[in-house]
C-alpha atoms as a PDB file:
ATOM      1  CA  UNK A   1      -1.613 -12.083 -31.743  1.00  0.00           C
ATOM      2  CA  UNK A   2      -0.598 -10.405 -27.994  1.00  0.00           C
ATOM      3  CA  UNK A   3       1.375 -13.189 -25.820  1.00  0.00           C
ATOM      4  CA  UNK A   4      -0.742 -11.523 -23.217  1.00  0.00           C
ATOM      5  CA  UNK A   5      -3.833 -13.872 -21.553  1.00  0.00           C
ATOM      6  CA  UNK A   6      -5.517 -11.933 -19.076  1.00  0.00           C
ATOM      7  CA  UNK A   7      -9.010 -12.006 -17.520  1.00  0.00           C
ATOM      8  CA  UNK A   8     -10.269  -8.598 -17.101  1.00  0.00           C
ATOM      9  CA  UNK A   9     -13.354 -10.339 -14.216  1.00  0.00           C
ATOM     10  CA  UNK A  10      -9.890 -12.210 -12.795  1.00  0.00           C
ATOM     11  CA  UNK A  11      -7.999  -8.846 -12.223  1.00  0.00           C
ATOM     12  CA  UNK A  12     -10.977  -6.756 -10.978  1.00  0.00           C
ATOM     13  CA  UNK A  13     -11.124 -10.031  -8.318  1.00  0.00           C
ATOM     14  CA  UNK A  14      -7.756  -9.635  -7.662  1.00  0.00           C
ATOM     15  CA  UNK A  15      -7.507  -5.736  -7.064  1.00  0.00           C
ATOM     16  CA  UNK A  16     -10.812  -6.359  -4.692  1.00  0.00           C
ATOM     17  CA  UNK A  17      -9.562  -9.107  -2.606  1.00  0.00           C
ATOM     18  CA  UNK A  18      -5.792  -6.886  -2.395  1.00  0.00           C
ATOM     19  CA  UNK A  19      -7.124  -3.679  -1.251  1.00  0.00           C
ATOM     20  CA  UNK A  20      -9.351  -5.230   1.258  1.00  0.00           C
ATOM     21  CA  UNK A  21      -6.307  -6.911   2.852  1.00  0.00           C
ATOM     22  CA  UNK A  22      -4.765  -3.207   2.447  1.00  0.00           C
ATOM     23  CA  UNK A  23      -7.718  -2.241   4.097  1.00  0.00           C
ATOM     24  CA  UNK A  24      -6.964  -4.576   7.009  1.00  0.00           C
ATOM     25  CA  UNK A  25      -3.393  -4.309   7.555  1.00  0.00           C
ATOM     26  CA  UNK A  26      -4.431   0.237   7.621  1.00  0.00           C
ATOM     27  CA  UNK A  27      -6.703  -0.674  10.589  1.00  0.00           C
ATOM     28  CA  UNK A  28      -4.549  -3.168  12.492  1.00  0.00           C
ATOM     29  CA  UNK A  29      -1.667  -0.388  12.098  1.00  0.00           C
ATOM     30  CA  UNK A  30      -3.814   2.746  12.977  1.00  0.00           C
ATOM     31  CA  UNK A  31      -4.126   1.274  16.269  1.00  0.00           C
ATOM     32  CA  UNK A  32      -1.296  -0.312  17.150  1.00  0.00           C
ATOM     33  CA  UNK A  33       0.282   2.454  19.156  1.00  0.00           C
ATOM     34  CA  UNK A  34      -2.777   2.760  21.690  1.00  0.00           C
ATOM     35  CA  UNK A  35      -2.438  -1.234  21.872  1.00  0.00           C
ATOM     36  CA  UNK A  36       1.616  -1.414  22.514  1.00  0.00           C
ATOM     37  CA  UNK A  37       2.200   1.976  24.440  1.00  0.00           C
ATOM     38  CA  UNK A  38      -0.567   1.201  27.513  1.00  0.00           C
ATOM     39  CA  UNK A  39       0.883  -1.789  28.549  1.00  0.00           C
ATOM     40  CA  UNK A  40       4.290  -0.447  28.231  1.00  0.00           C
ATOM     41  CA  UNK A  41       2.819   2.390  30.577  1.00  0.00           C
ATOM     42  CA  UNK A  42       1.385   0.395  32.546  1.00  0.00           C
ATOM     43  CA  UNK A  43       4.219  -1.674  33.517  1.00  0.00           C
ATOM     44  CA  UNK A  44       6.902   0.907  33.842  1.00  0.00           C
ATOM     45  CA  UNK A  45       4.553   2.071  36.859  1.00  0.00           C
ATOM     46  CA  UNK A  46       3.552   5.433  35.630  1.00  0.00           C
ATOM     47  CA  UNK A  47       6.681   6.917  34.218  1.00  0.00           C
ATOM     48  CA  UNK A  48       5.892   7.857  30.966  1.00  0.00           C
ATOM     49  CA  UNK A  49       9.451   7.728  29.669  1.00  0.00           C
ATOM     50  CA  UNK A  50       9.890   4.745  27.487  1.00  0.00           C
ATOM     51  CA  UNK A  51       6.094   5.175  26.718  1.00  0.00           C
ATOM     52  CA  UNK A  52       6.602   8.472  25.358  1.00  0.00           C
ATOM     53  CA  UNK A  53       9.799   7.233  23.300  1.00  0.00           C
ATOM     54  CA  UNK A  54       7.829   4.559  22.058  1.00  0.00           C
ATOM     55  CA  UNK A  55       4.849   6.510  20.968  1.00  0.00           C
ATOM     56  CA  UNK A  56       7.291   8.941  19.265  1.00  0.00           C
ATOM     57  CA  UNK A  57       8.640   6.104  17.350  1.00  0.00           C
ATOM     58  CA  UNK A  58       5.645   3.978  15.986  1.00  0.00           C
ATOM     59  CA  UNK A  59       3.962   7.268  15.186  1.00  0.00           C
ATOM     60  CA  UNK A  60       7.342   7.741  12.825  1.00  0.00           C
ATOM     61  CA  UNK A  61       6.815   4.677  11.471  1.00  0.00           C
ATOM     62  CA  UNK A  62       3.431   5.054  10.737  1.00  0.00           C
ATOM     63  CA  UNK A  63       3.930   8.523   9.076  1.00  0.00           C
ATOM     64  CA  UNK A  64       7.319   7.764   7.221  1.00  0.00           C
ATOM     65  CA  UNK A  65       7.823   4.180   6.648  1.00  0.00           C
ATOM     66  CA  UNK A  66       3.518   2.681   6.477  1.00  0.00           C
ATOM     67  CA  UNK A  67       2.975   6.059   4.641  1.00  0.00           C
ATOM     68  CA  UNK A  68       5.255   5.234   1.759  1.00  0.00           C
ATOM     69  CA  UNK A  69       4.218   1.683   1.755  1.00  0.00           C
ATOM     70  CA  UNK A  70       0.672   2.020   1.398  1.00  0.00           C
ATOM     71  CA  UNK A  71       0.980   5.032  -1.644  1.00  0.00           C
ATOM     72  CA  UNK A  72       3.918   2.623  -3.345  1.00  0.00           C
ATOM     73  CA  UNK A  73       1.188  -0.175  -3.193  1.00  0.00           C
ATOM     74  CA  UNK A  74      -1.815   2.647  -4.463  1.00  0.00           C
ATOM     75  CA  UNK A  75       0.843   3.260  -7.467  1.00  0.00           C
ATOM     76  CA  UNK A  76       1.259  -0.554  -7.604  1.00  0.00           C
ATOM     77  CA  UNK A  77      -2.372  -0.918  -8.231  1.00  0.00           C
ATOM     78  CA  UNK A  78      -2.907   1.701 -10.247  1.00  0.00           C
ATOM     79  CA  UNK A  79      -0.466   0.347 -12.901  1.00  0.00           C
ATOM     80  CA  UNK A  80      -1.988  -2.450 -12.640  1.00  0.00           C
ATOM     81  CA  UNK A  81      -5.682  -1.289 -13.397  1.00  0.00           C
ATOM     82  CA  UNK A  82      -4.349   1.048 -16.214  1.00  0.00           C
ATOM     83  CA  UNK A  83      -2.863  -1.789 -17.899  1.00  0.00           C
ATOM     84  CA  UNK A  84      -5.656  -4.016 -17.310  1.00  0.00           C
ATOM     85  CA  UNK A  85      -8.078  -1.101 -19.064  1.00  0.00           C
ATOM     86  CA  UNK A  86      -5.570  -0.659 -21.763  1.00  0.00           C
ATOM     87  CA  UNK A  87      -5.050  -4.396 -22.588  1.00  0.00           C
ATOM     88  CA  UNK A  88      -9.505  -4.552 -22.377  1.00  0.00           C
ATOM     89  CA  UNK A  89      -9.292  -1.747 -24.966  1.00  0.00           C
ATOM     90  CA  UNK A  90      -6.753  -3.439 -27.646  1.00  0.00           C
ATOM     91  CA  UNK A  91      -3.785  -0.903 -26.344  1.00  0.00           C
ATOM     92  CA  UNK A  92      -1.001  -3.167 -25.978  1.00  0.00           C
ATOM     93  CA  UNK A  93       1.789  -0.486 -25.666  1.00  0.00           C
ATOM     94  CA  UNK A  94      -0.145   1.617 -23.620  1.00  0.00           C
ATOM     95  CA  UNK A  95      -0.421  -1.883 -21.477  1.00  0.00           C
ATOM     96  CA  UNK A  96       2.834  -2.576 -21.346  1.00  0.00           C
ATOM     97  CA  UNK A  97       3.932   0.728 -20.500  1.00  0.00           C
ATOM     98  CA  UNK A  98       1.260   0.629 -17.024  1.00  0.00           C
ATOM     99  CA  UNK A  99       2.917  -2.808 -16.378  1.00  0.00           C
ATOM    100  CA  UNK A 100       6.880  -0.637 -16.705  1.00  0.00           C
ATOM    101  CA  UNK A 101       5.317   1.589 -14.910  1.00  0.00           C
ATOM    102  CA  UNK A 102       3.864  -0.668 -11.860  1.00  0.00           C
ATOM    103  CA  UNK A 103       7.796  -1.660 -11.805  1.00  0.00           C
ATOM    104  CA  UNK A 104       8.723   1.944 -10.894  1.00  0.00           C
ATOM    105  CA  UNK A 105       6.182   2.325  -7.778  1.00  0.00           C
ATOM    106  CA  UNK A 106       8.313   1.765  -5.113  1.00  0.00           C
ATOM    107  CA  UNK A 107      10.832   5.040  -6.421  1.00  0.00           C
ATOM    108  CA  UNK A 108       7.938   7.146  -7.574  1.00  0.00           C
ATOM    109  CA  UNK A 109       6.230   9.176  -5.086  1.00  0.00           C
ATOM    110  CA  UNK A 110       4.214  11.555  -8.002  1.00  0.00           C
ATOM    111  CA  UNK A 111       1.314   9.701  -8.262  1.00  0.00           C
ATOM    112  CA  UNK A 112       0.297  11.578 -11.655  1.00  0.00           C
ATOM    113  CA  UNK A 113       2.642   9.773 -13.399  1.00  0.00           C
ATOM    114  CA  UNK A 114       0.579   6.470 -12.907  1.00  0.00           C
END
């Protein structure tokens, strides 16, 4: 008998209600620097200095750092899905070995692996 007690309905909710909040947290971000840098413009009466610097750096931020976060949370769930369909299909190694896995997302950029 598995020690394992999982709801494959209860995980599909899960994964739903996660990647819409993914989904959310994408949108608010994608915008952000057209929200922040007008004002900043705006207020520095037309010189387009500090505007430009800050531009430069929440474009950065969006490529390097929100980049990185959103694939290590796509590997996340991933993992998590592969273990859920192994664990459905009476694979219990191949389960726990998505669930190692999952622990490994936030080092592994080759998404193949999960």
């Amino acid at each position: 008998m598995t020690s394992w007690s999982i709801s494959p309905e209860g995980i599909n909710a899960t994964i739903e209600k996660t990647q819409t909040s993914l989904s959310g947290i994408s949108t608010a971000l994608a915008g952000i620097a057209e929200g922040v840098v007008q004002p900043v413009l705006d207020g520095a009466g037309g010189d387009g200095t500090v505007a430009m610097a800050l531009d430069a750096f929440l474009q950065d931020q969006d490529q390097g750092r929100a980049t990185q976060i959103g694939q290590q949370f796509t590997n996340t769930v991933n993992c998590t899905i592969n273990a859920a369909n192994a664990y459905s299909a009476g694979d219990q190694l191949m389960a726990s070995a998505s669930v190692s896995a999952a622990g490994q997302a936030e080092t592994v950029h080759n998404t193949t692996k999960f």
